[in-house]
C-alpha atoms as a PDB file:
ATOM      1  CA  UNK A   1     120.989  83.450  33.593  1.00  0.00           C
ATOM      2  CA  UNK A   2     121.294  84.265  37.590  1.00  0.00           C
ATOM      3  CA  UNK A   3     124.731  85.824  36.701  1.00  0.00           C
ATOM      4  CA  UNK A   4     123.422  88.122  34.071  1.00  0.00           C
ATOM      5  CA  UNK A   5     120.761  89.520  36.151  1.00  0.00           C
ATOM      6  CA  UNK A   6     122.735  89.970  39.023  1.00  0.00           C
ATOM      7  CA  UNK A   7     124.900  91.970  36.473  1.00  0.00           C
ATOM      8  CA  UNK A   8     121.891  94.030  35.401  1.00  0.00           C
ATOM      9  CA  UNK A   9     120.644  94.533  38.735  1.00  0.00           C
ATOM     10  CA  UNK A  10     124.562  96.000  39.400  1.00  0.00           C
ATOM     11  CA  UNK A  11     124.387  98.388  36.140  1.00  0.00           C
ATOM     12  CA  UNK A  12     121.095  99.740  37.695  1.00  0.00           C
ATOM     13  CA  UNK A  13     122.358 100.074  40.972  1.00  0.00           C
ATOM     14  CA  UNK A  14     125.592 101.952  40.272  1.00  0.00           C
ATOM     15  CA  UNK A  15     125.478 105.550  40.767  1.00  0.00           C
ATOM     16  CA  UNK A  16     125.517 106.394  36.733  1.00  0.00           C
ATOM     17  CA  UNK A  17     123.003 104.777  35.753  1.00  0.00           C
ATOM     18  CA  UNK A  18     120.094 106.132  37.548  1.00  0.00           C
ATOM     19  CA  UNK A  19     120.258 109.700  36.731  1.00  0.00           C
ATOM     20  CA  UNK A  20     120.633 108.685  33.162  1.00  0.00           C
ATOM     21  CA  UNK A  21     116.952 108.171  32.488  1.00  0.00           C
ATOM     22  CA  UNK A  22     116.194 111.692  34.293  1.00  0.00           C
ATOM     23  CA  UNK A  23     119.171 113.692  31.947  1.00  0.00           C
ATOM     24  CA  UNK A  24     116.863 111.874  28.865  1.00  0.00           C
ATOM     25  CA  UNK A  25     113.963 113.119  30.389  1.00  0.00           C
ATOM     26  CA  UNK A  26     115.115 116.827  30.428  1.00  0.00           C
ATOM     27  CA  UNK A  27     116.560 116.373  26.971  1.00  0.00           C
ATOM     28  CA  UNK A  28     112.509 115.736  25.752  1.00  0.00           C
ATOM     29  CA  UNK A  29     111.087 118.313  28.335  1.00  0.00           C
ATOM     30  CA  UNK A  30     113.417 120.845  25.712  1.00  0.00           C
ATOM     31  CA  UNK A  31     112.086 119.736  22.748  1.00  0.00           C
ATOM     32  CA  UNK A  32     108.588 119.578  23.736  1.00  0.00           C
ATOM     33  CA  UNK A  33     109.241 123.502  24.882  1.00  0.00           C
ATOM     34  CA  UNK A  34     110.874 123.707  21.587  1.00  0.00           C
ATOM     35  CA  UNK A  35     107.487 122.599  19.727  1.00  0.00           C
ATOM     36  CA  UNK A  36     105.473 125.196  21.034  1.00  0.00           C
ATOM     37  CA  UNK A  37     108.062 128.071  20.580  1.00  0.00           C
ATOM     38  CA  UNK A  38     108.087 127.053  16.569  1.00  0.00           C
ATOM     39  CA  UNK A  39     104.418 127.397  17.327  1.00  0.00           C
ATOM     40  CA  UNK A  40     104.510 131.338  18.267  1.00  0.00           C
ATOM     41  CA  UNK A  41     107.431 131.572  15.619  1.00  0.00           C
ATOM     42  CA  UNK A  42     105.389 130.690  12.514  1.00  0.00           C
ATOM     43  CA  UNK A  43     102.678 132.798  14.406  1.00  0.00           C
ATOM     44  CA  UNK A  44     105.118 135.843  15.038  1.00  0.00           C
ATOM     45  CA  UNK A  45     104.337 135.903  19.053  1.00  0.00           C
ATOM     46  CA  UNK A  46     107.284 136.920  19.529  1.00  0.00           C
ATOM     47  CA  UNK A  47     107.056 137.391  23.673  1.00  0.00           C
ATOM     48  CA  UNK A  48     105.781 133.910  23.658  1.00  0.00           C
ATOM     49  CA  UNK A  49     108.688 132.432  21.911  1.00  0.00           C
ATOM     50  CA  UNK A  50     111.116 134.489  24.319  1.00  0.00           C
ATOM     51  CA  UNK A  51     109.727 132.745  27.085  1.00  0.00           C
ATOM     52  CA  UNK A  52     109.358 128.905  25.769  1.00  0.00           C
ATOM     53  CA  UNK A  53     113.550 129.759  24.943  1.00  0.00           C
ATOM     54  CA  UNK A  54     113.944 130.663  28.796  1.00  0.00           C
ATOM     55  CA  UNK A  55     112.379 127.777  29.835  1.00  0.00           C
ATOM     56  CA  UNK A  56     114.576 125.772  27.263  1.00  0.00           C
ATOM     57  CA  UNK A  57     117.339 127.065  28.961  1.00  0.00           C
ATOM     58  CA  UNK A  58     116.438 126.127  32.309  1.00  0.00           C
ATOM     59  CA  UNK A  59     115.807 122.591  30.920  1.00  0.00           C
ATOM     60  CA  UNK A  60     119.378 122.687  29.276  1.00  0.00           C
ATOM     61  CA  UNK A  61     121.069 123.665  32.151  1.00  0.00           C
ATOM     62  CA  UNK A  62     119.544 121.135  34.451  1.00  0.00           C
ATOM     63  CA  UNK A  63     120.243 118.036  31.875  1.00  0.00           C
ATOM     64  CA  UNK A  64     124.154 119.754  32.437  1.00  0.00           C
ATOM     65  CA  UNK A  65     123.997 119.399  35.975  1.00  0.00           C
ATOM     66  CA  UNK A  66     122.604 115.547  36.046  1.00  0.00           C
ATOM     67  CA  UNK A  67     125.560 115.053  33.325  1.00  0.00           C
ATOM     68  CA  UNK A  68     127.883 116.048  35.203  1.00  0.00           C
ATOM     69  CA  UNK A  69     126.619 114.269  37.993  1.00  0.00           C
ATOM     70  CA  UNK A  70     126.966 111.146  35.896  1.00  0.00           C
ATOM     71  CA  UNK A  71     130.596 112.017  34.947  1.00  0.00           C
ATOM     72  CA  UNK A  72     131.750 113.060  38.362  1.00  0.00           C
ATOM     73  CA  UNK A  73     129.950 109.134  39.711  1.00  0.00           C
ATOM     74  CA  UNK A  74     132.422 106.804  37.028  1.00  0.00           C
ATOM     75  CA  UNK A  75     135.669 107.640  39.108  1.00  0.00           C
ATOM     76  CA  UNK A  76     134.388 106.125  42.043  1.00  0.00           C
ATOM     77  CA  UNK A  77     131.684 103.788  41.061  1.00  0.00           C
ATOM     78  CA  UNK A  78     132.565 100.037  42.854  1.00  0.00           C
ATOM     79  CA  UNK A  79     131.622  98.364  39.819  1.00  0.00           C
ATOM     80  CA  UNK A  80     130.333  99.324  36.209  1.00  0.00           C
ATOM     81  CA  UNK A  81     129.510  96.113  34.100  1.00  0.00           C
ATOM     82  CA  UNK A  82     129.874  98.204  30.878  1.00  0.00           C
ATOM     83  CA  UNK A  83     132.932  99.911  28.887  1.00  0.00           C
ATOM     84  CA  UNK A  84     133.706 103.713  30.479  1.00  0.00           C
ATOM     85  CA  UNK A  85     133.652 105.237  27.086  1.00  0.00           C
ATOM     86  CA  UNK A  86     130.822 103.479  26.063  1.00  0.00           C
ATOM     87  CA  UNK A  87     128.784 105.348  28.613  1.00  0.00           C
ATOM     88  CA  UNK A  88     130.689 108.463  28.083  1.00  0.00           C
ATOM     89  CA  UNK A  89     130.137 108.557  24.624  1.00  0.00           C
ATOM     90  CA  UNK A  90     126.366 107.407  24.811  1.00  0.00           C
ATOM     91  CA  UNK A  91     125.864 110.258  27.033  1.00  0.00           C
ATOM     92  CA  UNK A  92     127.663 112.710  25.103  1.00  0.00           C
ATOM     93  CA  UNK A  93     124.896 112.002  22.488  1.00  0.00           C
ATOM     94  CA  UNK A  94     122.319 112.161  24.798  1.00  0.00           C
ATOM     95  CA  UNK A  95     123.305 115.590  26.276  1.00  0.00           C
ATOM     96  CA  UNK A  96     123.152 117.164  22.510  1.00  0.00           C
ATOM     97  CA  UNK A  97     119.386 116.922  22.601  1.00  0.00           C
ATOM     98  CA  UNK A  98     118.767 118.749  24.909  1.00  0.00           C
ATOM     99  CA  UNK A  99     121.824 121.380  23.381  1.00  0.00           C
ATOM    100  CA  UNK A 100     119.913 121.188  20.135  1.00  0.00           C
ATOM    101  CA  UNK A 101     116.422 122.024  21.504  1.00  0.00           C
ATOM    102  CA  UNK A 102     118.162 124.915  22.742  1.00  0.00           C
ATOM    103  CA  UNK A 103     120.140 126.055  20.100  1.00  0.00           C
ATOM    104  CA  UNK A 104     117.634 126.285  17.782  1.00  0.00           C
ATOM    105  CA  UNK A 105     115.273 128.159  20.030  1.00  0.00           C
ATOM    106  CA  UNK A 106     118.106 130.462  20.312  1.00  0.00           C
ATOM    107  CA  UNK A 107     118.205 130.774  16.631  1.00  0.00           C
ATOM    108  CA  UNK A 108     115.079 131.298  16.305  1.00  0.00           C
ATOM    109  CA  UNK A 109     115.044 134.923  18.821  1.00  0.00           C
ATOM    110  CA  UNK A 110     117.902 136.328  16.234  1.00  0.00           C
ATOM    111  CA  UNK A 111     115.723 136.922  13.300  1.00  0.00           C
ATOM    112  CA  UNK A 112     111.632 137.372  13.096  1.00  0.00           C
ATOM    113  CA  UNK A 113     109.399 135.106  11.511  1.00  0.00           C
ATOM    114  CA  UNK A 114     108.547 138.114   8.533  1.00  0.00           C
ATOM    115  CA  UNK A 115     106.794 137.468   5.355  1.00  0.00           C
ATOM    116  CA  UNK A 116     107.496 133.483   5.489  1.00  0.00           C
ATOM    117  CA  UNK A 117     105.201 131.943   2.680  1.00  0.00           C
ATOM    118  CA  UNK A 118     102.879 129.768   4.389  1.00  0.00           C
ATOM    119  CA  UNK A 119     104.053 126.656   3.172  1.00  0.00           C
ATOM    120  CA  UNK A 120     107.453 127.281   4.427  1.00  0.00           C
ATOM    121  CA  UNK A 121     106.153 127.849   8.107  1.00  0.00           C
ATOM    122  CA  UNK A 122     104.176 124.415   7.402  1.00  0.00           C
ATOM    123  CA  UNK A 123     107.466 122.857   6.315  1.00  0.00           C
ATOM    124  CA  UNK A 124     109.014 124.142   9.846  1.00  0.00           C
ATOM    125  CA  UNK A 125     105.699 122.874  11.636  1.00  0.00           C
ATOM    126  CA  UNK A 126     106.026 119.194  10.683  1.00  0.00           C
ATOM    127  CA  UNK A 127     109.580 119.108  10.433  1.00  0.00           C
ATOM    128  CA  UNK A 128     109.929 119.783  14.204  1.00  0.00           C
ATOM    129  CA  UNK A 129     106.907 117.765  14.937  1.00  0.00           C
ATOM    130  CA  UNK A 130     108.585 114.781  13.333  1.00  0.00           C
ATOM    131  CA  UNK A 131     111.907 115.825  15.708  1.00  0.00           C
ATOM    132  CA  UNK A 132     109.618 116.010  18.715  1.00  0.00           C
ATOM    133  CA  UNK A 133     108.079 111.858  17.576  1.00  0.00           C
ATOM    134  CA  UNK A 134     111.935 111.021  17.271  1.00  0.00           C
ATOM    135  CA  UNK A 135     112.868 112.246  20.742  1.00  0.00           C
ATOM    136  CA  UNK A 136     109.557 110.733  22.088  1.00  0.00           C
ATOM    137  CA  UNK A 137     110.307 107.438  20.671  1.00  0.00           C
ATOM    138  CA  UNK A 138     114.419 107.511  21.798  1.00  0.00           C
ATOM    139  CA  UNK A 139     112.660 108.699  25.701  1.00  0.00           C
ATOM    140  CA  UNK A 140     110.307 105.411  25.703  1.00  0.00           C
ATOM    141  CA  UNK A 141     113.335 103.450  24.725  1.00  0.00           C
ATOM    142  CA  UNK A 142     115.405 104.591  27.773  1.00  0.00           C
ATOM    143  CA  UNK A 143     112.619 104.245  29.625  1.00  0.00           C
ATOM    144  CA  UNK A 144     111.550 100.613  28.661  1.00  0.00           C
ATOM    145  CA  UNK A 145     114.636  99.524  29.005  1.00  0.00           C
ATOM    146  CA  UNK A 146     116.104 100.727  32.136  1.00  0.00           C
ATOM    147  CA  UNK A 147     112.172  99.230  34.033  1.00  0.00           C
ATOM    148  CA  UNK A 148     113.496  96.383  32.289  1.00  0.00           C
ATOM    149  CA  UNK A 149     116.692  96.395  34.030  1.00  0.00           C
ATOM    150  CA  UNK A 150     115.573  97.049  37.061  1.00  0.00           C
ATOM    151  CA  UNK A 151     113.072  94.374  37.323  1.00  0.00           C
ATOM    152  CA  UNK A 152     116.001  91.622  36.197  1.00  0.00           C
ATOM    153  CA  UNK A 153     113.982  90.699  32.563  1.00  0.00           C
ATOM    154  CA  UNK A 154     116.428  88.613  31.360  1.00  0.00           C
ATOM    155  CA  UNK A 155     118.325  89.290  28.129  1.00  0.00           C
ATOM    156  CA  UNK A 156     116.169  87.898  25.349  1.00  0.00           C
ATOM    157  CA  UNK A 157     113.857  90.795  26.503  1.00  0.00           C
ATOM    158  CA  UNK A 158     116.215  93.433  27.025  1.00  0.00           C
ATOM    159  CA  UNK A 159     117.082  92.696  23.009  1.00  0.00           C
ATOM    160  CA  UNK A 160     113.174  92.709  22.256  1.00  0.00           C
ATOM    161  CA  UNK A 161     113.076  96.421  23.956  1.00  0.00           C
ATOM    162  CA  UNK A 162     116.218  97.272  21.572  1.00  0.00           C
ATOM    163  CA  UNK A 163     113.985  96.995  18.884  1.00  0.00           C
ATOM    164  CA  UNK A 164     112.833 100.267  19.288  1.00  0.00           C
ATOM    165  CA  UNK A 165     115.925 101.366  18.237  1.00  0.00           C
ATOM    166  CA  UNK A 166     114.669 100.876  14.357  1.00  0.00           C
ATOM    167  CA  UNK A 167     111.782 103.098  15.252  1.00  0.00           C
ATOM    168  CA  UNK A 168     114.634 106.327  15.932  1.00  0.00           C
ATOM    169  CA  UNK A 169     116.724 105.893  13.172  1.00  0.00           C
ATOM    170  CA  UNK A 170     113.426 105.368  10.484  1.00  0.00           C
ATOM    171  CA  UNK A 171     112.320 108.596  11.915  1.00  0.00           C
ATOM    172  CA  UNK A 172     115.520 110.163  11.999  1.00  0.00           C
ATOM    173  CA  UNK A 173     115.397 109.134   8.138  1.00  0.00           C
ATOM    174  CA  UNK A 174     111.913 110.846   7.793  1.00  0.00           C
ATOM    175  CA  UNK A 175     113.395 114.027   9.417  1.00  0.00           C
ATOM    176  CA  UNK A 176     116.583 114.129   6.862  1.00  0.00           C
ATOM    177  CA  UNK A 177     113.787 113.816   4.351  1.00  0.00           C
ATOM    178  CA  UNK A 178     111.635 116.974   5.682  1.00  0.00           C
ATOM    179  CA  UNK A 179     114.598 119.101   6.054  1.00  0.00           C
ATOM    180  CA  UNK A 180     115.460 118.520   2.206  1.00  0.00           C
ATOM    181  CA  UNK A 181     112.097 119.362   1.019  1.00  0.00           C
ATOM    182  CA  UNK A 182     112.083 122.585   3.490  1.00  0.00           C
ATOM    183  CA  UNK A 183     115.470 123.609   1.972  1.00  0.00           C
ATOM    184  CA  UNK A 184     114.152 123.345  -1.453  1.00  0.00           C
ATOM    185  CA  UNK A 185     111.122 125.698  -0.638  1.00  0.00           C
ATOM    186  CA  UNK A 186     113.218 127.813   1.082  1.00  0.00           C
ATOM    187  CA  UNK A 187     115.940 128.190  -2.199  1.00  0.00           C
ATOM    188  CA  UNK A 188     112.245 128.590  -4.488  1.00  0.00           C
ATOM    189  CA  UNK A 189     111.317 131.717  -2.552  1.00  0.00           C
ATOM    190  CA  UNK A 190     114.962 133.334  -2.265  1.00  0.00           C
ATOM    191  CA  UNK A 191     113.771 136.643  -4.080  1.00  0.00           C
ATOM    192  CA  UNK A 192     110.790 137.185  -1.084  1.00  0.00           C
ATOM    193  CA  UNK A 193     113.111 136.035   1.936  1.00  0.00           C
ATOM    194  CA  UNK A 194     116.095 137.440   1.125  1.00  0.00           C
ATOM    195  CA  UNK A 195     119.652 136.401   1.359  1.00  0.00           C
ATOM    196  CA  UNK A 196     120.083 136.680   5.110  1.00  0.00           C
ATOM    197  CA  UNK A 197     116.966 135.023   5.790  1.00  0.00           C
ATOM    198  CA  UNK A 198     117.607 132.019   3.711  1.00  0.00           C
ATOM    199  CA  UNK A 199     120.961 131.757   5.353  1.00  0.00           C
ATOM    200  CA  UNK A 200     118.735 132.391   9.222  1.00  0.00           C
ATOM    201  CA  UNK A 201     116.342 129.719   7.979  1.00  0.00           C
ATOM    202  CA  UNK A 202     119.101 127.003   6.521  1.00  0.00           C
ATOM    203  CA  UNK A 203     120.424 127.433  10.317  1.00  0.00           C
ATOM    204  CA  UNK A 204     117.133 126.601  11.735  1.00  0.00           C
ATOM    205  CA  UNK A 205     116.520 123.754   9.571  1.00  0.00           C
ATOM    206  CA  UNK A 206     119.908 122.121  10.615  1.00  0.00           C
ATOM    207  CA  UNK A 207     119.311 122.769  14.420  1.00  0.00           C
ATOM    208  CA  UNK A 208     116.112 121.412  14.310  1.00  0.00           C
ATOM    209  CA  UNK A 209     117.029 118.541  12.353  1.00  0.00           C
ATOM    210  CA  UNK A 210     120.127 118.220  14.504  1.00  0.00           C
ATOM    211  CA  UNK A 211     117.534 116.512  17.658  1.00  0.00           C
ATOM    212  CA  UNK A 212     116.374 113.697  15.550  1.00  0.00           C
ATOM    213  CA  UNK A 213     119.657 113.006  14.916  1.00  0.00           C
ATOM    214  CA  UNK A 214     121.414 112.816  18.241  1.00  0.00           C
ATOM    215  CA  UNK A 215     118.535 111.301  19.313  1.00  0.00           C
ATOM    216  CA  UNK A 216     119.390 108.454  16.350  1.00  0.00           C
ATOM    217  CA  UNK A 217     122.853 108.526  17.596  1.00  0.00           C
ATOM    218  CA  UNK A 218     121.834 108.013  21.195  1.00  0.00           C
ATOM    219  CA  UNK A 219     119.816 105.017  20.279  1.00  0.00           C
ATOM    220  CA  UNK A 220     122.472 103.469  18.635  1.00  0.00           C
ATOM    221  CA  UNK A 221     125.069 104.080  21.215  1.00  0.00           C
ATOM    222  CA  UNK A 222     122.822 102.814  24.056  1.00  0.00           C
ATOM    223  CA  UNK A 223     122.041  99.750  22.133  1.00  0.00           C
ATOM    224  CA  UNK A 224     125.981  99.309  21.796  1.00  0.00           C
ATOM    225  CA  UNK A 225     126.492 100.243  25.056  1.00  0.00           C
ATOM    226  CA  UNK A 226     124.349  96.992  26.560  1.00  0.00           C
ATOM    227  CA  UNK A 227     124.979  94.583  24.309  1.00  0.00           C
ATOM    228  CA  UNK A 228     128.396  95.122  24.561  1.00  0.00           C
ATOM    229  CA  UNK A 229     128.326  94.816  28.189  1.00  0.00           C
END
């Protein structure tokens, strides 16, 4: 038991691993800023949504910087208790939250919210609600289990903390769910929306579906990632 937390305590202390928790942090800050520009979407503010997507950006852009922080970090780490392309591959899934929050606020600036029946623009509002609980959930994993790490919990309860890892992917299955439904509605009012803006709205629906996703995949490679270790 001593030798596995003194293991822990040297995954924590390595130079990868801290930022890690801060690059999933910036990957939720997104998709939180991605809620409310779906908000002025469905509610055609269009100057509000331009300005959630900026701030998206910004959040993008600084989850790329702490990545390749991380990246640049491996090469000369001392010691790193866990398999290189484990990590590199966890945090390749990682990093495509935060790319999917902005992509589909991106998507969203290339074609007004016109004419959308109402219950389409409710489909929209609890699909990306359920995205936003799926990236909450995946951000209180990462961050239960790194205070775990760094206050040497031993192993048994490092597993127990995996067990959120259910929680992502059932919500991730909720979100799959959602975005068939949405498609459906969207194919019943073709003749209103047009084909263009079926095709603009399919897009949307796989973006947005596209964070509960990584953030499934994420889960799944971090839980590799330790147990592996």
């Amino acid at each position: 038991m001593k030798d596995y937390i003194r293991s822990v305590l040297d995954v924590v202390a390595e130079s990868p691993f801290v930022p890690l928790e801060m690059h999933a942090r910036k990957g939720v800050l997104a998709v939180e800023k991605l809620a409310e520009a779906m908000e002025a979407y469905c509610n055609g503010n269009q100057a509000l949504l331009d300005e959630r997507t900026e701030e998206i950006d910004i959040l993008e852009h600084e989850a790329d910087k702490i990545k390749q922080k991380i990246r640049a970090s491996i090469p000369s780490s001392v010691r790193l208790p866990v398999n290189k392309k484990d990590l590199l591959s966890f945090l390749k899934q990682q990093d495509s939250i935060a790319d999917f929050a902005q992509a589909s606020a991106y998507w969203m600036t290339l074609r007004p919210c016109k004419n959308l029946p109402d219950e389409i623009k409710e489909g929209f509002l609890e699909l990306m609600a359920t995205s936003l609980k799926t990236a909450r959930v995946y951000d209180k994993l990462v961050g239960e289990l790194y205070k775990l790490l760094a206050t040497s919990f031993s192993k048994e309860e490092i597993k127990e903390t995996l067990q959120i890892v259910p929680e992502v992917e059932k919500l991730e299955h909720d979100v799959d769910v959602l975005e068939t439904a949405l498609l459906k509605k969207i194919f019943e009012h073709e003749d209103e929306i047009g084909g263009a803006g079926v095709c603009h709205l399919m897009g949307l629906v796989e973006r947005i579906g596209g964070i509960a996703d990584k953030s499934a995949s994420a889960a799944d490679r971090l839980r590799s990632m330790i147990l592996r270790r």
